[in-house]
PDB file of N, CA and C in Angstrom:
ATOM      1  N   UNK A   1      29.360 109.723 107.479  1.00  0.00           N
ATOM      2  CA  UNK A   1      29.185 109.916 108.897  1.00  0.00           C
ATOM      3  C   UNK A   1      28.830 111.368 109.143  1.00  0.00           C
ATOM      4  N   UNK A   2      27.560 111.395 110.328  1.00  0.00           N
ATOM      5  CA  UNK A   2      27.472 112.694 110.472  1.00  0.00           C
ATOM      6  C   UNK A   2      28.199 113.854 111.792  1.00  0.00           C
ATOM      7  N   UNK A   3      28.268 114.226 111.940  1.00  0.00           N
ATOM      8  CA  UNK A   3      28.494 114.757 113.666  1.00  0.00           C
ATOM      9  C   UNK A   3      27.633 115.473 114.327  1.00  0.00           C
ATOM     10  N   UNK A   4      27.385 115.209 114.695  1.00  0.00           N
ATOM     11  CA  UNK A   4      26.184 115.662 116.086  1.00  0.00           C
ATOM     12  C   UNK A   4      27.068 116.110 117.436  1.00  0.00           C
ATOM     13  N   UNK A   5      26.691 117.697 117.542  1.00  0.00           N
ATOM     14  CA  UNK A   5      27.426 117.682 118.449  1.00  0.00           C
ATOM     15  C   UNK A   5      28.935 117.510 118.919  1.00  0.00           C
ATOM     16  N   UNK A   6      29.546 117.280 118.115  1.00  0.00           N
ATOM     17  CA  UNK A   6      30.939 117.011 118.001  1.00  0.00           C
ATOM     18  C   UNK A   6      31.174 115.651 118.055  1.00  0.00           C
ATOM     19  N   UNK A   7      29.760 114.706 118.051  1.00  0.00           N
ATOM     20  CA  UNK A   7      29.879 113.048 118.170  1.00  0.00           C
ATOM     21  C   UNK A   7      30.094 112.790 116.985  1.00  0.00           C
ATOM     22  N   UNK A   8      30.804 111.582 116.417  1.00  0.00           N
ATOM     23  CA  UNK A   8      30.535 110.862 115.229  1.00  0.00           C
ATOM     24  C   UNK A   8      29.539 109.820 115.275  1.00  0.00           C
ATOM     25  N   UNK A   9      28.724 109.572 114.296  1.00  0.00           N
ATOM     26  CA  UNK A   9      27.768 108.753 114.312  1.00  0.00           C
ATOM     27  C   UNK A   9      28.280 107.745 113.275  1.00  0.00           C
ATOM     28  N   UNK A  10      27.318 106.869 113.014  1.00  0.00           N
ATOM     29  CA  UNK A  10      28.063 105.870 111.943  1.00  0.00           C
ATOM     30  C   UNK A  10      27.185 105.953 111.039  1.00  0.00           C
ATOM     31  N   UNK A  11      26.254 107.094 110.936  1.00  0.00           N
ATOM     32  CA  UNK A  11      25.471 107.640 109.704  1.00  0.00           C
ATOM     33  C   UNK A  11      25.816 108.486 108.815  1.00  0.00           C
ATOM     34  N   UNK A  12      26.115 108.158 107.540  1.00  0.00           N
ATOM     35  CA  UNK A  12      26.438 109.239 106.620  1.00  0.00           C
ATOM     36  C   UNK A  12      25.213 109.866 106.072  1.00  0.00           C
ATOM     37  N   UNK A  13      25.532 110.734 105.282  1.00  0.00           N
ATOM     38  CA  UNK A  13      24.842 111.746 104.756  1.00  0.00           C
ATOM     39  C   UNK A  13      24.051 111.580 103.136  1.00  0.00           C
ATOM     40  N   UNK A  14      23.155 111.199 102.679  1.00  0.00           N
ATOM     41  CA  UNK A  14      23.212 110.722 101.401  1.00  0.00           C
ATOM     42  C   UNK A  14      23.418 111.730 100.337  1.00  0.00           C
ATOM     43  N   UNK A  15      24.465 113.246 100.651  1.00  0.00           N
ATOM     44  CA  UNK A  15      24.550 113.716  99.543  1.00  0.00           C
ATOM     45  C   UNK A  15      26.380 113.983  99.485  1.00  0.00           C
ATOM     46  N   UNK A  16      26.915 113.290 100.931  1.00  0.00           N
ATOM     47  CA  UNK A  16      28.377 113.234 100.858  1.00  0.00           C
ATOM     48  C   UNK A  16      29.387 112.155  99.894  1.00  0.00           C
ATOM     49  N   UNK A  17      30.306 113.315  99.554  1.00  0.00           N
ATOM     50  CA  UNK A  17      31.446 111.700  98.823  1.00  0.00           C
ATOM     51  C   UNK A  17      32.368 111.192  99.572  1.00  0.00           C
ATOM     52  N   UNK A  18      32.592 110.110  99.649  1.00  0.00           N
ATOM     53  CA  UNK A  18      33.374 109.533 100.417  1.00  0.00           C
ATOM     54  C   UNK A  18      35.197 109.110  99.089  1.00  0.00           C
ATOM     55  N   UNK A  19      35.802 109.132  99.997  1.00  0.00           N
ATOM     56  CA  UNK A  19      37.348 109.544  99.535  1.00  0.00           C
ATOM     57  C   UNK A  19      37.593 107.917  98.994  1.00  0.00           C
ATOM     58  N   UNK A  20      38.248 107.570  98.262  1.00  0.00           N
ATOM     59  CA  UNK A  20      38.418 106.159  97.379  1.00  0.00           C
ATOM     60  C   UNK A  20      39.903 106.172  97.788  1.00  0.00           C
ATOM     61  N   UNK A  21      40.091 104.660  98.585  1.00  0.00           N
ATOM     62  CA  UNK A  21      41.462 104.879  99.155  1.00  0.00           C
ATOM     63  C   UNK A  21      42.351 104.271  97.561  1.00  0.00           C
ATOM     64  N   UNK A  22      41.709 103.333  96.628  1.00  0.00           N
ATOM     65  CA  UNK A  22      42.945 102.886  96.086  1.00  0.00           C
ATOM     66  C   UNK A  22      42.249 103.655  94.310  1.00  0.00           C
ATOM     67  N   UNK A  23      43.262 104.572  94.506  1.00  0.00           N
ATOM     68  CA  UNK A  23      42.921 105.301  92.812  1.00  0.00           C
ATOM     69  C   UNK A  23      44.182 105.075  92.202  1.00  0.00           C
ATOM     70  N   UNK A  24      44.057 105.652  90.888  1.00  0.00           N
ATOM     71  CA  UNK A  24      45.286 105.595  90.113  1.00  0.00           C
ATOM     72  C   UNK A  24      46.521 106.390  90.605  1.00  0.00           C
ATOM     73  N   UNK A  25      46.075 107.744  90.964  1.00  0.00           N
ATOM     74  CA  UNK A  25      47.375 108.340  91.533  1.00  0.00           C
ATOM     75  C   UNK A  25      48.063 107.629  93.161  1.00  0.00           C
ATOM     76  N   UNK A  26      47.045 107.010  93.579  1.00  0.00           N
ATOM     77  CA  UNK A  26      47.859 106.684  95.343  1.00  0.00           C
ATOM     78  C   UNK A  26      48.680 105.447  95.021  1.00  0.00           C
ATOM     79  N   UNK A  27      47.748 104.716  93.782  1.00  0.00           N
ATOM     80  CA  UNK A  27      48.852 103.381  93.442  1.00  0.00           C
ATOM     81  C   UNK A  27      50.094 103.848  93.106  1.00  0.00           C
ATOM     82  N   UNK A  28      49.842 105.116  91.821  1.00  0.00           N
ATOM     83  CA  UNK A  28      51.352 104.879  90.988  1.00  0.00           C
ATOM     84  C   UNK A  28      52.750 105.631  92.415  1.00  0.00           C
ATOM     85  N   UNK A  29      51.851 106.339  93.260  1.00  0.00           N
ATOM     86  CA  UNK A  29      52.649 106.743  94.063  1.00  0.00           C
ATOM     87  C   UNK A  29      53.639 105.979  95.091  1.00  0.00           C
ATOM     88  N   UNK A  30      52.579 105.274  95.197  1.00  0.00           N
ATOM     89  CA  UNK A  30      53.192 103.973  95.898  1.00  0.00           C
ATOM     90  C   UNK A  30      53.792 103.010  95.378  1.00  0.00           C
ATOM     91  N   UNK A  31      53.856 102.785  94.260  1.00  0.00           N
ATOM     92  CA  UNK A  31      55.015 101.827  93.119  1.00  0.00           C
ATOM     93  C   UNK A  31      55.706 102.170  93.428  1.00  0.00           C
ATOM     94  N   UNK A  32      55.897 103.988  92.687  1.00  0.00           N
ATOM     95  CA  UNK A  32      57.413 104.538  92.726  1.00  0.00           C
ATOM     96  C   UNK A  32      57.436 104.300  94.016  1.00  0.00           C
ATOM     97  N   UNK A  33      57.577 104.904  95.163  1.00  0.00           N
ATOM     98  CA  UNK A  33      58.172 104.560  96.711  1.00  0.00           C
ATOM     99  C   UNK A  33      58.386 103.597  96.483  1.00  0.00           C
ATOM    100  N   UNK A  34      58.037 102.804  96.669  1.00  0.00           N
ATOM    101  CA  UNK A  34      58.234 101.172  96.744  1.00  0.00           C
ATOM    102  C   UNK A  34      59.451 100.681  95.788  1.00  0.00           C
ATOM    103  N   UNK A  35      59.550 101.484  94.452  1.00  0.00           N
ATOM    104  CA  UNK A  35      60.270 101.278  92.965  1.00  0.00           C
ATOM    105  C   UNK A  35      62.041 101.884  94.181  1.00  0.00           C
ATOM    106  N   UNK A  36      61.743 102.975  94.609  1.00  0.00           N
ATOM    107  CA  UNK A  36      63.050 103.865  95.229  1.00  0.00           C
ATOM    108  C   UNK A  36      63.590 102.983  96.122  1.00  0.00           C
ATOM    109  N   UNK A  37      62.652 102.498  97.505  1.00  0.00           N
ATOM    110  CA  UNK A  37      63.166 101.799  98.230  1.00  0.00           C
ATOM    111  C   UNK A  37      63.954 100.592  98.270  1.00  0.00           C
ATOM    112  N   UNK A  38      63.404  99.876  97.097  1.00  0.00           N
ATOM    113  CA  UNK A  38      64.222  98.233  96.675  1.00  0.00           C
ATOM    114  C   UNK A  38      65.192  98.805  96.139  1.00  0.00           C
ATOM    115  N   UNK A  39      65.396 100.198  95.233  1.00  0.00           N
ATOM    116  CA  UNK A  39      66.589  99.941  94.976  1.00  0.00           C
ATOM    117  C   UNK A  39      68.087 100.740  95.590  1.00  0.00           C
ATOM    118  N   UNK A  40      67.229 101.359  96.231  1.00  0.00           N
ATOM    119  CA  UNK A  40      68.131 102.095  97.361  1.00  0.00           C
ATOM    120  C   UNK A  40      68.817 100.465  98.518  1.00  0.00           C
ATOM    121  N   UNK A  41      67.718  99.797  98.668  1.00  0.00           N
ATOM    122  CA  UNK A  41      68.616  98.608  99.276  1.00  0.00           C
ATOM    123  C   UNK A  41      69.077  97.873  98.655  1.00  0.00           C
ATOM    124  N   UNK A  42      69.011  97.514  97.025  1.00  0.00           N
ATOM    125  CA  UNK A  42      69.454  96.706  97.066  1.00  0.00           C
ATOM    126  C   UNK A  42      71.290  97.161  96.300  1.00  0.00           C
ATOM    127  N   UNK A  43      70.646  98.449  96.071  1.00  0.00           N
ATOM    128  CA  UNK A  43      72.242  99.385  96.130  1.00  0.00           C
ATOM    129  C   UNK A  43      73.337  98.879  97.409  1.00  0.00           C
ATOM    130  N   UNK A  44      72.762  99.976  98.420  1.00  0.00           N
ATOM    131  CA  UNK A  44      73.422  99.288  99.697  1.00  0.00           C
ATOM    132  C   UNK A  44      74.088  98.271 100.048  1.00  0.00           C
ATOM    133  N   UNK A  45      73.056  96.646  99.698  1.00  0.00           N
ATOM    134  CA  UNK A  45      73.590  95.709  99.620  1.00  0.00           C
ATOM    135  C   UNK A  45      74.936  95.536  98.877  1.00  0.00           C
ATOM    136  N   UNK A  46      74.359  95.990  97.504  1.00  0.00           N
ATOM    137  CA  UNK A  46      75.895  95.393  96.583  1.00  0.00           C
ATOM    138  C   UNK A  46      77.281  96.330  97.296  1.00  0.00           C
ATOM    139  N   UNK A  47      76.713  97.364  97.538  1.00  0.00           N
ATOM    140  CA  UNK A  47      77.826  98.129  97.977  1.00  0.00           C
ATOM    141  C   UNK A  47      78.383  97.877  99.079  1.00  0.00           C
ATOM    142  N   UNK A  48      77.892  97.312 100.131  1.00  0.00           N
ATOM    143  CA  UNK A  48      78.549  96.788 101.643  1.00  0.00           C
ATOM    144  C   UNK A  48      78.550  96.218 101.981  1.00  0.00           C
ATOM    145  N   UNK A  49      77.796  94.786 101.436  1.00  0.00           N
ATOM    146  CA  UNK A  49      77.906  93.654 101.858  1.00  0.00           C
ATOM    147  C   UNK A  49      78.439  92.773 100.462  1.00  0.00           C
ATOM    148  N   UNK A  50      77.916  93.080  99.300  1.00  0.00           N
ATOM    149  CA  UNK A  50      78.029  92.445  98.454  1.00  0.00           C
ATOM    150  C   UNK A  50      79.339  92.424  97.129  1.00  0.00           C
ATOM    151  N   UNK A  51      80.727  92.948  97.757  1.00  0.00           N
ATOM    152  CA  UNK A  51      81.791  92.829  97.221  1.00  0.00           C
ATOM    153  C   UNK A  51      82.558  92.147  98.504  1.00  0.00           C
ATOM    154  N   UNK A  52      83.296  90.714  98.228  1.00  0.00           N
ATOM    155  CA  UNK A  52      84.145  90.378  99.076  1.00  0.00           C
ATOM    156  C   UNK A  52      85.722  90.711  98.835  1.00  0.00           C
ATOM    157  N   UNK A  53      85.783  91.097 100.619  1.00  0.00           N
ATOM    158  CA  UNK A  53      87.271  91.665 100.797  1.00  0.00           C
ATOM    159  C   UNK A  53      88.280  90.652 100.441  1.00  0.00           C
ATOM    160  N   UNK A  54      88.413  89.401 100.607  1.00  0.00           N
ATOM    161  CA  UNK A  54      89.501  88.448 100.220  1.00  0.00           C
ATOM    162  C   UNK A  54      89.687  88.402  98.660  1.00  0.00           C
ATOM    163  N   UNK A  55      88.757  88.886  98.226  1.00  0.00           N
ATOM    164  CA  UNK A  55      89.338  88.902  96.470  1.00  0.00           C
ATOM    165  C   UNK A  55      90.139  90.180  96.079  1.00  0.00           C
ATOM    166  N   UNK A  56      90.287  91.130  97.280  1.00  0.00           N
ATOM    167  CA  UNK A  56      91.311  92.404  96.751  1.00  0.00           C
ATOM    168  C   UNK A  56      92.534  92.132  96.743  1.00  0.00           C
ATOM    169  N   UNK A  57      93.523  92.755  95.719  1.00  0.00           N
ATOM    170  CA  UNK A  57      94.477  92.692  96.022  1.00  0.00           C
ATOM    171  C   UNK A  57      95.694  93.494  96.459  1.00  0.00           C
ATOM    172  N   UNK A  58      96.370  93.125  97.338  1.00  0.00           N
ATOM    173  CA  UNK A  58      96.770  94.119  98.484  1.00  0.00           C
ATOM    174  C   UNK A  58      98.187  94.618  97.718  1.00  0.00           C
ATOM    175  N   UNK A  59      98.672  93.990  96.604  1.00  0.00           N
ATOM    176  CA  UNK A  59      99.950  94.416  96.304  1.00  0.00           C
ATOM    177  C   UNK A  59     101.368  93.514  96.197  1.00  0.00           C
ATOM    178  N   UNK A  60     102.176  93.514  96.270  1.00  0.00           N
ATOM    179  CA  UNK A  60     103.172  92.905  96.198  1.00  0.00           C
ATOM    180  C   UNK A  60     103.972  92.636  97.811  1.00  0.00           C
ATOM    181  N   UNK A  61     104.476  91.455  97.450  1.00  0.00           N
ATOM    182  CA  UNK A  61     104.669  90.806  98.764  1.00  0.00           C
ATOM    183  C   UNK A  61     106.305  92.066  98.959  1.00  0.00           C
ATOM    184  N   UNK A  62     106.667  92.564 100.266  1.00  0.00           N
ATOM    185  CA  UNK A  62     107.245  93.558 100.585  1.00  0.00           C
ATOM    186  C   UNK A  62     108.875  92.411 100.611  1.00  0.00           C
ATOM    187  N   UNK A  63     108.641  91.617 100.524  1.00  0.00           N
ATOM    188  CA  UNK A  63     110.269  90.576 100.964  1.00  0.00           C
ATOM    189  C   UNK A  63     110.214  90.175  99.541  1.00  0.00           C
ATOM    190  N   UNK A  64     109.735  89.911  98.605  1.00  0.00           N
ATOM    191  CA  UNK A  64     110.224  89.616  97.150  1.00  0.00           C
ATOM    192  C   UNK A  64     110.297  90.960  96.309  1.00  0.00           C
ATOM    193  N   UNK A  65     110.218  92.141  96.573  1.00  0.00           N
ATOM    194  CA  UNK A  65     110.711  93.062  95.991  1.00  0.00           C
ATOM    195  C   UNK A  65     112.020  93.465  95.685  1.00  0.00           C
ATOM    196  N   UNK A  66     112.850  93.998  94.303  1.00  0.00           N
ATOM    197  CA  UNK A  66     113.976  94.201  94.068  1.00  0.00           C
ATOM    198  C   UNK A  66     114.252  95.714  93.269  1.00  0.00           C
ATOM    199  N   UNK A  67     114.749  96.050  93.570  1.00  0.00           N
ATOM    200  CA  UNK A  67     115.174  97.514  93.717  1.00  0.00           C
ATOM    201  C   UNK A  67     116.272  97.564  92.353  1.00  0.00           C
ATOM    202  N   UNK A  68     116.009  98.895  91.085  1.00  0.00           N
ATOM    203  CA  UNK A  68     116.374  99.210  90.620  1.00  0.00           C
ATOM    204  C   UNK A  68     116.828 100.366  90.354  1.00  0.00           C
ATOM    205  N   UNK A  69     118.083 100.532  90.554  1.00  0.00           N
ATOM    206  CA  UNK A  69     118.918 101.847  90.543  1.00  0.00           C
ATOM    207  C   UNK A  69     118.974 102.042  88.605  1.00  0.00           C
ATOM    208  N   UNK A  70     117.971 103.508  88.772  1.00  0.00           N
ATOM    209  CA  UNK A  70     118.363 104.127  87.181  1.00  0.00           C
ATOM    210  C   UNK A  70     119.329 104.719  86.868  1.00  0.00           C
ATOM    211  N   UNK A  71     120.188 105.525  87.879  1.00  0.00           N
ATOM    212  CA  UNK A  71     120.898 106.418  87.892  1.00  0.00           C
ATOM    213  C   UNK A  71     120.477 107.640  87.552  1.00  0.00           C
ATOM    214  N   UNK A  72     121.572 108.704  87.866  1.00  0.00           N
ATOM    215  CA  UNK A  72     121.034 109.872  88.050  1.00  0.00           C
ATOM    216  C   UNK A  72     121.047 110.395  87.015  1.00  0.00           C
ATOM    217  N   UNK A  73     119.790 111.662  86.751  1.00  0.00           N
ATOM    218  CA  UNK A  73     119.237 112.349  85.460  1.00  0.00           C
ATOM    219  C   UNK A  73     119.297 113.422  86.108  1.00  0.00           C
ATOM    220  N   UNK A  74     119.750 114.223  84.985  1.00  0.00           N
ATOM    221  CA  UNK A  74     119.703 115.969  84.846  1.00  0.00           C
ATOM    222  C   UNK A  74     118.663 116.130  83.899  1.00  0.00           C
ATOM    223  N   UNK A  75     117.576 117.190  84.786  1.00  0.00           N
ATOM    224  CA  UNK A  75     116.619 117.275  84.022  1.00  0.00           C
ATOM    225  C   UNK A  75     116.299 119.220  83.869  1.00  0.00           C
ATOM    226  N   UNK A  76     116.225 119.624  82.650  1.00  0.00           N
ATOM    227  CA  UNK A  76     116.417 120.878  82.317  1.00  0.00           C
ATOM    228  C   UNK A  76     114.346 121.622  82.835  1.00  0.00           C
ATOM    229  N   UNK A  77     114.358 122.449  83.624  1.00  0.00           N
ATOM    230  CA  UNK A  77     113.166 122.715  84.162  1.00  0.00           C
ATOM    231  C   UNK A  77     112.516 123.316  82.926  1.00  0.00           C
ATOM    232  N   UNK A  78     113.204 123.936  82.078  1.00  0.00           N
ATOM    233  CA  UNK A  78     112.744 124.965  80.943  1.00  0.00           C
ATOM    234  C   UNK A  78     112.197 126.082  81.201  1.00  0.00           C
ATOM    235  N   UNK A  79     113.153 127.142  82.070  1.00  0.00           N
ATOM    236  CA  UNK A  79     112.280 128.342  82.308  1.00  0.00           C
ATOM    237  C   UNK A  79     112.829 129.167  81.193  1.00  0.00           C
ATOM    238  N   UNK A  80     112.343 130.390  81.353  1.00  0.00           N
ATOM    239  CA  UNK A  80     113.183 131.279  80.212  1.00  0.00           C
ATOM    240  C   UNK A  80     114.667 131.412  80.472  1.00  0.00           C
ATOM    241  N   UNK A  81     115.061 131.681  81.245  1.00  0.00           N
ATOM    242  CA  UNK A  81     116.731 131.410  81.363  1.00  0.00           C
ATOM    243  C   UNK A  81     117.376 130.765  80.641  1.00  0.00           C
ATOM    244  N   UNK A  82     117.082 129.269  80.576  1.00  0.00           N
ATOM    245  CA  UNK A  82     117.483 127.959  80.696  1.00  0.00           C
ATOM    246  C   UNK A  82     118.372 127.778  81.954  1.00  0.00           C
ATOM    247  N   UNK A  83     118.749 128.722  83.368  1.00  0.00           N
ATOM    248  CA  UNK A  83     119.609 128.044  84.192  1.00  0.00           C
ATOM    249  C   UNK A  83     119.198 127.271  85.245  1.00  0.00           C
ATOM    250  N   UNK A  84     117.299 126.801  85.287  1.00  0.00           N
ATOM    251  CA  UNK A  84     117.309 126.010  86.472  1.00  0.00           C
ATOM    252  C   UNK A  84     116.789 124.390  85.971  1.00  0.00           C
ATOM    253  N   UNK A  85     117.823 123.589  86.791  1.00  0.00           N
ATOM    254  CA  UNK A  85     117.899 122.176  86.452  1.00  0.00           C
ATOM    255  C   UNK A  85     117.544 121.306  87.625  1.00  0.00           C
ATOM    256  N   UNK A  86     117.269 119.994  87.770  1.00  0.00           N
ATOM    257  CA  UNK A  86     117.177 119.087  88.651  1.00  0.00           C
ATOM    258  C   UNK A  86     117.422 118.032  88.440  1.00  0.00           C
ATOM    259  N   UNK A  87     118.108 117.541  89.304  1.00  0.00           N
ATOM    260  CA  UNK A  87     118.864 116.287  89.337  1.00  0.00           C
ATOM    261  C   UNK A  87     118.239 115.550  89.886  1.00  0.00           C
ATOM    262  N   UNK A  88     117.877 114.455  89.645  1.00  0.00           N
ATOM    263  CA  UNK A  88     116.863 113.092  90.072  1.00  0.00           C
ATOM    264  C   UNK A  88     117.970 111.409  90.131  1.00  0.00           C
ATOM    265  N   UNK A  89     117.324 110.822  90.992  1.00  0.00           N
ATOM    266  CA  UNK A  89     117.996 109.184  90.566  1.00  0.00           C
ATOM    267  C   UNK A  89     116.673 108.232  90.977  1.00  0.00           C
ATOM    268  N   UNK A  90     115.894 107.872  89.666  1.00  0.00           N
ATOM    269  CA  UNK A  90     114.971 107.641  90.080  1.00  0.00           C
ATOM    270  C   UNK A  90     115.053 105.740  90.522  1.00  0.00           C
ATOM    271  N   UNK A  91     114.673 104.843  91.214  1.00  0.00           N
ATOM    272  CA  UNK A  91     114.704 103.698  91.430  1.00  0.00           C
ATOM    273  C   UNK A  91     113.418 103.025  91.386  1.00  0.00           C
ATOM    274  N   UNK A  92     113.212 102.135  90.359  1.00  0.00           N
ATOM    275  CA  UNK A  92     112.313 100.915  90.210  1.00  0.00           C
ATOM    276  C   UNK A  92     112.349 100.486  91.241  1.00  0.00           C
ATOM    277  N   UNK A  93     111.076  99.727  91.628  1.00  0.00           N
ATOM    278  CA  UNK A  93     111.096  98.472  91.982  1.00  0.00           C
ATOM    279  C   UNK A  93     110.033  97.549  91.470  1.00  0.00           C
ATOM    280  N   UNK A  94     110.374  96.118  91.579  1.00  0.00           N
ATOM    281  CA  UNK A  94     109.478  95.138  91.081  1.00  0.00           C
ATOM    282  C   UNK A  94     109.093  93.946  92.008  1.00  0.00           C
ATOM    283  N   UNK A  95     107.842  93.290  91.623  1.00  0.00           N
ATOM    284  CA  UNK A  95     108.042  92.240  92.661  1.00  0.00           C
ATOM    285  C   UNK A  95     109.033  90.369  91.633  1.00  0.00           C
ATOM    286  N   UNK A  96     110.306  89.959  92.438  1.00  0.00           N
ATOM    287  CA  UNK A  96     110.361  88.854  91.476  1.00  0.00           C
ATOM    288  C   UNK A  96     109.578  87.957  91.465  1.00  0.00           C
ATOM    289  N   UNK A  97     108.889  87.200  90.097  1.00  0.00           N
ATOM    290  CA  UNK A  97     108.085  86.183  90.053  1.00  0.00           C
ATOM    291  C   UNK A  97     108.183  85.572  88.608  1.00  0.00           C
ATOM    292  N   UNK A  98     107.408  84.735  88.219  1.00  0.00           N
ATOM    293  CA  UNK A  98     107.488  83.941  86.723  1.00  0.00           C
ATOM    294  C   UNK A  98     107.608  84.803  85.932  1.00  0.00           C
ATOM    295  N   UNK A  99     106.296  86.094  86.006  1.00  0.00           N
ATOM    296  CA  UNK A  99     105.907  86.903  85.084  1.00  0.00           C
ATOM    297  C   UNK A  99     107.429  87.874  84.715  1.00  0.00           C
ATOM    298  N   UNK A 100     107.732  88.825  85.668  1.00  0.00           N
ATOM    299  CA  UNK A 100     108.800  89.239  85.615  1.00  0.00           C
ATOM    300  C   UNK A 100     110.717  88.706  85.842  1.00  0.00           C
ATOM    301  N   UNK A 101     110.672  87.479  84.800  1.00  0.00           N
ATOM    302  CA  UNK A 101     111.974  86.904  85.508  1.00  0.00           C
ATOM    303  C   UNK A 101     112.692  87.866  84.486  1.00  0.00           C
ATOM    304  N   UNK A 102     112.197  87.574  83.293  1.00  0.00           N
ATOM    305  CA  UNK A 102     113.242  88.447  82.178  1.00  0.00           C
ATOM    306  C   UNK A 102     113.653  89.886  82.381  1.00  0.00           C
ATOM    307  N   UNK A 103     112.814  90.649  83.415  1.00  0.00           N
ATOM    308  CA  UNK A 103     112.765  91.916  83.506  1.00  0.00           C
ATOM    309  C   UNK A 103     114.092  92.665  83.528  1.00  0.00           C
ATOM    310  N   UNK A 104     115.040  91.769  84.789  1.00  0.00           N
ATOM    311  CA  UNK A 104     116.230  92.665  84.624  1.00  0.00           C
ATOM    312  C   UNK A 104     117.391  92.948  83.461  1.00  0.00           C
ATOM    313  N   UNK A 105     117.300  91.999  83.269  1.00  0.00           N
ATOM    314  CA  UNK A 105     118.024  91.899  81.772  1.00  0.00           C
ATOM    315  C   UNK A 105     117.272  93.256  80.830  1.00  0.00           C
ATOM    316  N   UNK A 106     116.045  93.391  80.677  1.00  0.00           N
ATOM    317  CA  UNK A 106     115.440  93.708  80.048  1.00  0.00           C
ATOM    318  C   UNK A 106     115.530  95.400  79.991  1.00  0.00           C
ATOM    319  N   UNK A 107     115.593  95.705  81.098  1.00  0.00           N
ATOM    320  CA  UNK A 107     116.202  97.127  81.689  1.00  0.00           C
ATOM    321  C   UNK A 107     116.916  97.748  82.054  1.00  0.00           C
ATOM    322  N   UNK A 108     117.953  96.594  82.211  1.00  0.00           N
ATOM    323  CA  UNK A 108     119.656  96.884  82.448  1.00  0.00           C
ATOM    324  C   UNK A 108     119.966  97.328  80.845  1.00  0.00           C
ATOM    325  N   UNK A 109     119.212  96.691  79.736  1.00  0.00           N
ATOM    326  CA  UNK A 109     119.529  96.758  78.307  1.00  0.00           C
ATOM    327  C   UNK A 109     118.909  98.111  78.033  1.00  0.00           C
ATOM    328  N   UNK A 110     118.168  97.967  78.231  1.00  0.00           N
ATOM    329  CA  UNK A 110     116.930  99.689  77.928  1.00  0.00           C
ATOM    330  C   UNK A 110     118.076 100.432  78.462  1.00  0.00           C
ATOM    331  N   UNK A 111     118.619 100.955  79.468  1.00  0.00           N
ATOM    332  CA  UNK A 111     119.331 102.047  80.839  1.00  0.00           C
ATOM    333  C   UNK A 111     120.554 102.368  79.777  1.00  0.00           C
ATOM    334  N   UNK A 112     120.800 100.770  79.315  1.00  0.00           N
ATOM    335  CA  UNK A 112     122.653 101.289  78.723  1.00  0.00           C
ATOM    336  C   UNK A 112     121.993 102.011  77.448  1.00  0.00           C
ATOM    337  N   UNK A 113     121.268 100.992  76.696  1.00  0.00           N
ATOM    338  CA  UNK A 113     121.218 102.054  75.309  1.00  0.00           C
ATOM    339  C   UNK A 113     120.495 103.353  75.533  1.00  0.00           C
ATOM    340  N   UNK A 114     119.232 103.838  76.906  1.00  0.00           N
ATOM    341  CA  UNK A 114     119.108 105.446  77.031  1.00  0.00           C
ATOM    342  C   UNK A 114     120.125 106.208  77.620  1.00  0.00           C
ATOM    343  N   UNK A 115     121.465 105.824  78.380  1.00  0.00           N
ATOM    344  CA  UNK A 115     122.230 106.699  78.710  1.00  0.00           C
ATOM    345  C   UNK A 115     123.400 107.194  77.884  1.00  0.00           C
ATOM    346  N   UNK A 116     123.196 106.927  76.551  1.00  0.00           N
ATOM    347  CA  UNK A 116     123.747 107.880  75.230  1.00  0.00           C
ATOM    348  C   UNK A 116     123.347 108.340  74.501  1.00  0.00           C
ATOM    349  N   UNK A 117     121.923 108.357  74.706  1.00  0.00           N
ATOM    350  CA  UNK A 117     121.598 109.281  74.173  1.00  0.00           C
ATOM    351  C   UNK A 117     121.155 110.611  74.533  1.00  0.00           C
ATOM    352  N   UNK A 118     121.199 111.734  73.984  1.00  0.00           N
ATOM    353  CA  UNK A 118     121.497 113.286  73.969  1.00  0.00           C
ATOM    354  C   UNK A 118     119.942 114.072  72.910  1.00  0.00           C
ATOM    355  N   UNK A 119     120.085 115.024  73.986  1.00  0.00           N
ATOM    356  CA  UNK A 119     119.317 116.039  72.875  1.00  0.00           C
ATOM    357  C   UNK A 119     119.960 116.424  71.714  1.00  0.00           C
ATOM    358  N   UNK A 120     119.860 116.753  70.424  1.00  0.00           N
ATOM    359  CA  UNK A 120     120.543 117.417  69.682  1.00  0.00           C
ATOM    360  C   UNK A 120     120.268 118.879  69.733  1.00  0.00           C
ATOM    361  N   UNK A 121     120.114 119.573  70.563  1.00  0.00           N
ATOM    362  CA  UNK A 121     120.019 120.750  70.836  1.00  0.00           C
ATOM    363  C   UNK A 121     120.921 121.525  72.003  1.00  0.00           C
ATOM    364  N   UNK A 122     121.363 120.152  72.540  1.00  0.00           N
ATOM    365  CA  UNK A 122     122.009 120.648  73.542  1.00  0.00           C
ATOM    366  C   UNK A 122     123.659 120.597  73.384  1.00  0.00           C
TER     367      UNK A 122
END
């Protein structure tokens, strides 16, 4: 096309090049875009739509929980001194169910045989 005057005509010039809309670089450019965009959504997707909330699990039911008293521990801080200590009573809890029926037994037994035993250093 030429311009005349600031007109466009619909005559070109027979020594102009005209611009080639589909070359190798505008394609591969446009893959990739195209390559980013699907997977930027289909990211998205899995991420906010595509994990369901009813399969999480929220934890243990708060009314079948049972409470285990360890009793209290003296615990040596280890500074250079040796005079600063802390006293703790730490308490389990579990939820009761099939899996854990044996449990208390199981830790009432553990508690007696760790509360005789001693550092030999101390």
């Amino acid at each position: 096309m030429s311009k005349v005057a600031g007109i466009a005509t619909g005559y070109s010039t027979p020594g102009a090049k005209t611009k080639k809309l589909f070359t190798f670089k505008n394609v591969l450019i446009t893959l990739l875009c195209s390559l980013v965009l699907a997977g930027t959504g289909l990211g998205g997707y899995i991420y906010f739509i595509g994990t369901d909330k009813a399969d999480a699990r929220t934890g243990p039911d708060p009314e079948k929980l049972i409470s285990l008293n360890m009793g209290s521990l003296l615990v040596n801080l280890a500074d250079p001194g040796g005079s600063n200590f802390m006293r703790l009573t730490p308490v389990l809890e579990y939820e009761k169910n099939k899996v854990n029926k044996k449990l208390p037994e199981e830790l009432n037994r553990k508690k007696s045989r760790s509360s005789g035993l001693h550092h030999p250093h101390y």
